[in-house]
Protein backbone atom coordinates (compact mmCIF):
# COMPACT_ATOMS: atom_id res chain seq x y z
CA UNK A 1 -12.75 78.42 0.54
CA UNK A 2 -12.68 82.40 0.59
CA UNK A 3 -14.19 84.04 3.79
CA UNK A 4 -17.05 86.88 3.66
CA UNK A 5 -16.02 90.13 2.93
CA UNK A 6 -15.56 92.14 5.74
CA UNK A 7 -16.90 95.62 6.39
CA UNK A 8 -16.84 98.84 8.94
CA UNK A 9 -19.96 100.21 10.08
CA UNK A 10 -20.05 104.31 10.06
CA UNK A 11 -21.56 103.54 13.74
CA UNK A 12 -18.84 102.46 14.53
CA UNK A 13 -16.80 105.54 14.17
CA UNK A 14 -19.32 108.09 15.78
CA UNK A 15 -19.08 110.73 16.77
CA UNK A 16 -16.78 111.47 13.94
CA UNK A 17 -19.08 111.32 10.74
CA UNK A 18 -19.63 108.84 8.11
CA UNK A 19 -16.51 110.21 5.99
CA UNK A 20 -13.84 109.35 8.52
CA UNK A 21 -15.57 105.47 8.40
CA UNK A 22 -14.13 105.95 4.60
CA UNK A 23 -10.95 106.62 5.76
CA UNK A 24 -10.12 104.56 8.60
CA UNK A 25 -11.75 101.66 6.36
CA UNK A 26 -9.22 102.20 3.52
CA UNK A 27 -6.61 102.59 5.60
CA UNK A 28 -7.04 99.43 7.39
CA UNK A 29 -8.36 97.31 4.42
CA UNK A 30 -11.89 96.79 5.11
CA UNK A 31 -13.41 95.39 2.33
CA UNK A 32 -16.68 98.25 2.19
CA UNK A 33 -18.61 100.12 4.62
CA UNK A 34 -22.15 99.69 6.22
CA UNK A 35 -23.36 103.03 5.76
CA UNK A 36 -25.89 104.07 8.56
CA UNK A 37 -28.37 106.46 7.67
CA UNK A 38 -28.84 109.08 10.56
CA UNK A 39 -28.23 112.57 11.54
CA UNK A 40 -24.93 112.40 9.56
CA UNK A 41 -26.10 114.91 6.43
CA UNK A 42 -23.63 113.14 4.60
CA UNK A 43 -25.29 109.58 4.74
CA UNK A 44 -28.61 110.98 3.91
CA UNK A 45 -26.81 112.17 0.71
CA UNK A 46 -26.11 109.18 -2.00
CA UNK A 47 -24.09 111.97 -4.42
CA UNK A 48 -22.00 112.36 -1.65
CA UNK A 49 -21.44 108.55 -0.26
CA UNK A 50 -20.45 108.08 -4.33
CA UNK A 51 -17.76 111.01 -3.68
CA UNK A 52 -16.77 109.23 -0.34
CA UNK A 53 -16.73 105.17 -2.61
CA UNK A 54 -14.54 107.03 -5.33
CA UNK A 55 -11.87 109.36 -3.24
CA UNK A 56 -11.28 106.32 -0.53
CA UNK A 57 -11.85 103.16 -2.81
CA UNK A 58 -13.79 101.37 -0.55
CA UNK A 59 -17.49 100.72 -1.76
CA UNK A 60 -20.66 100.56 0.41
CA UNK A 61 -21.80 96.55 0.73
CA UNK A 62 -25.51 97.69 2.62
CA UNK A 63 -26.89 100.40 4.09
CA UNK A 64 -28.74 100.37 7.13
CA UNK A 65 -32.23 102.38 7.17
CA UNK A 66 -33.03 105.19 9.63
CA UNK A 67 -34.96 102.94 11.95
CA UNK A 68 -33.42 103.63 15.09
CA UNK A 69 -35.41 106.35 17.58
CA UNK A 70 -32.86 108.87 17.32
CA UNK A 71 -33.38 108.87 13.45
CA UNK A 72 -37.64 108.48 13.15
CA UNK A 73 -37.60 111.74 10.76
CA UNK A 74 -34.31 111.18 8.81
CA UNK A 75 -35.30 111.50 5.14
CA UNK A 76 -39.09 111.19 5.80
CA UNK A 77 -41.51 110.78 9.11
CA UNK A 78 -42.89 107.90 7.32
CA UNK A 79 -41.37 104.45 8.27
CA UNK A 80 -42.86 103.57 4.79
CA UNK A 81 -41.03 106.09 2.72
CA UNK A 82 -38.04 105.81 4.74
CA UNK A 83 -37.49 101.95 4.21
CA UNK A 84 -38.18 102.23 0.29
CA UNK A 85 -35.62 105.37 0.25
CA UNK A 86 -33.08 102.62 1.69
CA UNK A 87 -33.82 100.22 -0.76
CA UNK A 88 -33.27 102.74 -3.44
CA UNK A 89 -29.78 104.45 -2.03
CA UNK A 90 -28.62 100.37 -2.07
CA UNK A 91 -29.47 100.07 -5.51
CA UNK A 92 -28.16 103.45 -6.18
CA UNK A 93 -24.55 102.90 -4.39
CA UNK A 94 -24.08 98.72 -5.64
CA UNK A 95 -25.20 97.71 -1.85
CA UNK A 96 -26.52 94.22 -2.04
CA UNK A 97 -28.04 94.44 1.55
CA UNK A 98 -30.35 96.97 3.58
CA UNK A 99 -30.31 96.31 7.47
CA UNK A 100 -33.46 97.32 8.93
CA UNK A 101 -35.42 96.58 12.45
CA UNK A 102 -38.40 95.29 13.28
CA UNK A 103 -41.48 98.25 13.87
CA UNK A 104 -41.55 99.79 17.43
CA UNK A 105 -44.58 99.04 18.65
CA UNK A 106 -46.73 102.53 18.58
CA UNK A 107 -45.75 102.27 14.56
CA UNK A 108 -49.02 100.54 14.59
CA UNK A 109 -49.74 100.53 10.51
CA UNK A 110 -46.16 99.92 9.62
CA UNK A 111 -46.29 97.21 12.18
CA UNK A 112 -49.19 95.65 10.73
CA UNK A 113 -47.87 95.57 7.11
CA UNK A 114 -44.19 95.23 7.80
CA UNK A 115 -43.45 91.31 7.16
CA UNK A 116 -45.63 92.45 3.71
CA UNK A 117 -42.94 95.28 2.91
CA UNK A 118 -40.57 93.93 3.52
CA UNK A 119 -40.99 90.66 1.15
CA UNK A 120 -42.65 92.80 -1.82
CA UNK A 121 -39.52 95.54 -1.18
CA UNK A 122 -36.50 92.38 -1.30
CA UNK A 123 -38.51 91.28 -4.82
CA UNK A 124 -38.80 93.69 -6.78
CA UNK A 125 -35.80 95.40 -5.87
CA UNK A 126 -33.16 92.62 -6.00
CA UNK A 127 -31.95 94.39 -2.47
CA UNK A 128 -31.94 92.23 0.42
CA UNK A 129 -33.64 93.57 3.54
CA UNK A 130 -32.26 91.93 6.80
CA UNK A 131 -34.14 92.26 9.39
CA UNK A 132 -32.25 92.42 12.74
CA UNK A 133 -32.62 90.81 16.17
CA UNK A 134 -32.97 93.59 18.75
CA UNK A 135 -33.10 93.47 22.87
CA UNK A 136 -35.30 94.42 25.52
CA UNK A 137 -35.03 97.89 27.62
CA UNK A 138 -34.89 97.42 30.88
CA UNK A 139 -35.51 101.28 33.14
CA UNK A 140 -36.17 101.43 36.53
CA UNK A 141 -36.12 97.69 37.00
CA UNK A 142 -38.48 97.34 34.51
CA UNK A 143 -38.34 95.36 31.17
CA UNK A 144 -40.56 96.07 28.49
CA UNK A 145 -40.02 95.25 24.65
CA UNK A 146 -40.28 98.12 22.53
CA UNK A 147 -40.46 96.09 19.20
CA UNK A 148 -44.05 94.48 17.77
CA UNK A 149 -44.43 91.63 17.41
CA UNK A 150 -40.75 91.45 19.78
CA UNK A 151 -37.06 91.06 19.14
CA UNK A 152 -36.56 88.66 17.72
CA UNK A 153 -37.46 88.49 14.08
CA UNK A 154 -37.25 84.60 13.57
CA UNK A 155 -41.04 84.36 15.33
CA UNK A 156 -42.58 86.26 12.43
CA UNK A 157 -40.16 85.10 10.04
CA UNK A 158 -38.48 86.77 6.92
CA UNK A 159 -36.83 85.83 4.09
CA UNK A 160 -32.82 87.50 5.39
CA UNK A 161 -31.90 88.30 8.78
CA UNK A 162 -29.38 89.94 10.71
CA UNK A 163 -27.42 88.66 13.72
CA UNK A 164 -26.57 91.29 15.88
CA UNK A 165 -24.20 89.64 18.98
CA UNK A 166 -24.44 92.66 21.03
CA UNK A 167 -28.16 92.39 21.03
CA UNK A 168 -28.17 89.19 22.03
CA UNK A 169 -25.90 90.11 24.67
CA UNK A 170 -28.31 92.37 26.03
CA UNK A 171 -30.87 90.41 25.26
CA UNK A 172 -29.96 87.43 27.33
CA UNK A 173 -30.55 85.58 24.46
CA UNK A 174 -28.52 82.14 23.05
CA UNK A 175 -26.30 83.65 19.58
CA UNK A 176 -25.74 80.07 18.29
CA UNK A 177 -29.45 79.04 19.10
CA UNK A 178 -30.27 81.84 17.13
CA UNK A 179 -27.89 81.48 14.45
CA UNK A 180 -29.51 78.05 13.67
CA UNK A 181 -33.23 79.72 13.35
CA UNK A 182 -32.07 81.67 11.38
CA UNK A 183 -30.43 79.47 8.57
CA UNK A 184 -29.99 80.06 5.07
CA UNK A 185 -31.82 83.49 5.72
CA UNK A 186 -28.47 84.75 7.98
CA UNK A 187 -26.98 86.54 5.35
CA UNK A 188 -25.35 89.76 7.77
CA UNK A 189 -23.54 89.22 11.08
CA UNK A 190 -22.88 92.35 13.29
CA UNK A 191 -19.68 91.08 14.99
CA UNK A 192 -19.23 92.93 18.15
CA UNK A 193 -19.56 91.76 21.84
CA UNK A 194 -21.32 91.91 25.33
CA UNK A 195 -20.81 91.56 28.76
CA UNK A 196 -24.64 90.33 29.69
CA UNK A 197 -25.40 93.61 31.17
CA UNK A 198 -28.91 94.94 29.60
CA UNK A 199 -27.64 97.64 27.74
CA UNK A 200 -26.52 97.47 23.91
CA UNK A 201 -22.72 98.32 24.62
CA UNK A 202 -21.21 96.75 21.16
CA UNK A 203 -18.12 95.62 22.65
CA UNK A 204 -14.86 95.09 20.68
CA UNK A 205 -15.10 91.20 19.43
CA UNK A 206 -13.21 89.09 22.43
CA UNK A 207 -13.98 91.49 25.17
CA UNK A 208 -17.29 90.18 26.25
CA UNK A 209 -19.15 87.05 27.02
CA UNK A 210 -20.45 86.60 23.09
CA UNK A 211 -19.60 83.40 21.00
CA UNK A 212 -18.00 85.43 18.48
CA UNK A 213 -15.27 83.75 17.73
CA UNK A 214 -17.79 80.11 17.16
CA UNK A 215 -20.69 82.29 15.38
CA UNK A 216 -17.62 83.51 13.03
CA UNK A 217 -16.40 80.13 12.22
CA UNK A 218 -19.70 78.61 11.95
CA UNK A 219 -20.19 81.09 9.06
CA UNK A 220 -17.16 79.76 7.44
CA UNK A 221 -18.50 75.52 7.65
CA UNK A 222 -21.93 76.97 6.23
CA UNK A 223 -22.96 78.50 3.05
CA UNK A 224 -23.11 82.42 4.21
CA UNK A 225 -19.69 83.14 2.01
CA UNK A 226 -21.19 81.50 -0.76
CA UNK A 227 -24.44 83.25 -0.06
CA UNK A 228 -22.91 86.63 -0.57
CA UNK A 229 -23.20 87.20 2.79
CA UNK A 230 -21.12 89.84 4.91
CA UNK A 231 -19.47 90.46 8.68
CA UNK A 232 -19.98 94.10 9.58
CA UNK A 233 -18.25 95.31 12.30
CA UNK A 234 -19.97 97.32 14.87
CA UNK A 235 -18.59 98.26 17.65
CA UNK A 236 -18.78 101.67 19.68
CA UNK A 237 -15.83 103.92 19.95
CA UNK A 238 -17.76 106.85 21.03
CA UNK A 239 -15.83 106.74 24.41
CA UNK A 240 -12.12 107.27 22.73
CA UNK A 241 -10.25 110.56 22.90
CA UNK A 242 -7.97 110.33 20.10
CA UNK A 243 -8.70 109.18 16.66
CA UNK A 244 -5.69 106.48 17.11
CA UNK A 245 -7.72 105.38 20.19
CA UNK A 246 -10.17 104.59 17.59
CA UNK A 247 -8.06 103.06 14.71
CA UNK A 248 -6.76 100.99 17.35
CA UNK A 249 -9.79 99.04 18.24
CA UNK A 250 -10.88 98.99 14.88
CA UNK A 251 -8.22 97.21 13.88
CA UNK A 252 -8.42 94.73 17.04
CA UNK A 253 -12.20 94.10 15.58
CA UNK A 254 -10.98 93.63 11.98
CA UNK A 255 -7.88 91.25 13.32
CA UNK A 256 -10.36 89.20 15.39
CA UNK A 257 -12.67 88.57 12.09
CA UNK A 258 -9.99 88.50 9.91
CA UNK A 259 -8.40 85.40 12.45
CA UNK A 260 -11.78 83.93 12.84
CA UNK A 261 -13.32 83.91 9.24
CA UNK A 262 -10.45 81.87 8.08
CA UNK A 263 -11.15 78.04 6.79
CA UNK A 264 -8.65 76.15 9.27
CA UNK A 265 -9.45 79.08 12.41
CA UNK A 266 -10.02 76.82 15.62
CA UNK A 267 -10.66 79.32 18.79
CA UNK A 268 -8.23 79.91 20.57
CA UNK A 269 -7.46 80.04 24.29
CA UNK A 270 -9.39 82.97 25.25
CA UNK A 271 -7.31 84.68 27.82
CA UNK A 272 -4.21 84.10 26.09
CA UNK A 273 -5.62 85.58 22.98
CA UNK A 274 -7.70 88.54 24.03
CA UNK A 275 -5.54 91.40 23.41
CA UNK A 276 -5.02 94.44 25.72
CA UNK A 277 -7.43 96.88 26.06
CA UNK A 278 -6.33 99.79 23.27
CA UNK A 279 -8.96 102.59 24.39
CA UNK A 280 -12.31 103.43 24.52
C-alpha cells in the first residue's frame, strides 16, 4: 500500500511569497503545493502559478480559497465569486481539491446558501471543496465563534472535509473523534500541531499535544490514499530569521509525515523521537 501524496502549503513559508513554497518544495521532494490564495499577487495569478508548476516541477494538488479575514477582497468582495474563482484556478492548474471555510457569521447570504454552493460547485466542477474545521477566538477572556452555523463543519455536514490539527488544538476539540465524523468525506489533513493554548499556532508535527502521529497512521489503515486524498503540511515559520531556519523545519514536518504515512509506521516513543527544536 502507497501512502498519500504529500504536499507544502505556501502558508507555510510566509512571509516569503508563494514562489519560494516552489522552491523549498522541489528541493525537499514534496510531492505538490497547496497554493493559498491571499495578498501574494502571485497566487491570485494562475499564468503565473503555471510558470512556478513548470520552472520547479512540482504541481499544485488544491488550492485553498481567499476565505480567511485578512483576504475578504482578494479577487472579488463577494464570498460567492471568490469560491467559484477557486474552483476554476483548480481546474485550471490540475488541483483535485479546493480548501475552503465555513461563512463568518455577518456573511449572512453566503451563510445561508453555503452547504447549497458548495454541493452544486463539487458537481459540476469535478473539484472537491473541503470544508475545514476551524476554532473559537477567545479576547479578553471571552470566547465567541466567529463561524455560522460554528466550527465544526461535520454538524451541517458536507460531502469532503478538511482536518485541520492545529484547529483542533485550539479548539479544545478531540482530532480522532473528529476524524471518525468525518469518514469517507476526510479527504485533506492539515498536519501540523498544538500546544492547547487558544490560539491557531500550527506547530511543527511532534511539537505539540496533537495526535498526529495516530491521525497520520489512521489515514494509512483507511481508504483516504485510495480516495485520492492528500497530507498538506501547514505549519508557521513566520518567526525564523534565515531561510535555512525555515528549510529546516520544513523538512522536520515532511520527515514526520513521511515516517508516519508509511504502512508498517507504529508511533514511536515520543520524547525519544521528537527532534530538536531547528528554529522558528
Amino acid at each position: 500500500m502507497q501512502g498519500p501524496p504529500v504536499a507544502l502549503s505556501s502558508a507555510s513559508v510566509y512571509p516569503e511569497p508563494a514562489a519560494a513554497a516552489f522552491e523549498i518544495a522541489a528541493t525537499l521532494g514534496y510531492d505538490g503545493i497547496e497554493l493559498m490564495v491571499w495578498s501574494d499577487r502571485v497566487s491570485q495569478d494562475v499564468t503565473a502559478v503555471r510558470r512556478l508548476v513548470d520552472r520547479h516541477g512540482v504541481g499544485v494538488t488544491a488550492v485553498h480559497a481567499p476565505c480567511l479575514a485578512v483576504s475578504q477582497r482578494v479577487w472579488d468582495a463577494d464570498p460567492f465569486v471568490r469560491l467559484r474563482r477557486s474552483v476554476a484556478a483548480a481546474q485550471e492548474l490540475g488541483a483535485r481539491t479546493v480548501v475552503v471555510h465555513p461563512p463568518f457569521r455577518w456573511q449572512r447570504r453566503y451563510a445561508e446558501q453555503f452547504a447549497d454552493e458548495v454541493a452544486r460547485a463539487g458537481e459540476t466542477s469535478g473539484v472537491r471543496l473541503a470544508v475545514e474545521n476551524m476554532y473559537p477566538v477567545v479576547r479578553g477572556g471571552l470566547r465567541t465563534v466567529p463561524y455560522a452555523p460554528g466550527f465544526d463543519p461535520t454538524v451541517t455536514g458536507h460531502a469532503h472535509y478538511t482536518l485541520d490539527l492545529s484547529h483542533t488544538a485550539a479548539a479544545g476539540a478531540d482530532a480522532l473523534a473528529l476524524l471518525d465524523r468525518m469518514g469517507a468525506g476526510l479527504v485533506h489533513l492539515h498536519l501540523a500541531d498544538g500546544s492547547g493554548a487558544a490560539r491557531d499556532e500550527h506547530l511543527v508535527p511532534g511539537r505539540g499535544g496533537q495526535p498526529c502521529a495516530e491521525v497520520c497512521e489512521r489515514l494509512m489503515t483507511g481508504g483516504f490514499a485510495e480516495a485520492g486524498g492528500t497530507v498538506v503540511v501547514e505549519v508557521s515559520t513566520r518567526r525564523c530569521r534565515t531561510r535555512h531556519d525555515r528549510v529546516a523545519m520544513l523538512a522536520e514536518s515532511l520527515l514526520f509525515a513521511r515516517l508516519h504515512l508509511q504502512p508498517t509506521a507504529r508511533r514511536p516513543d515520543r520524547a525519544a523521537a521528537r527532534p530538536a527544536p531547528t528554529g522558528g
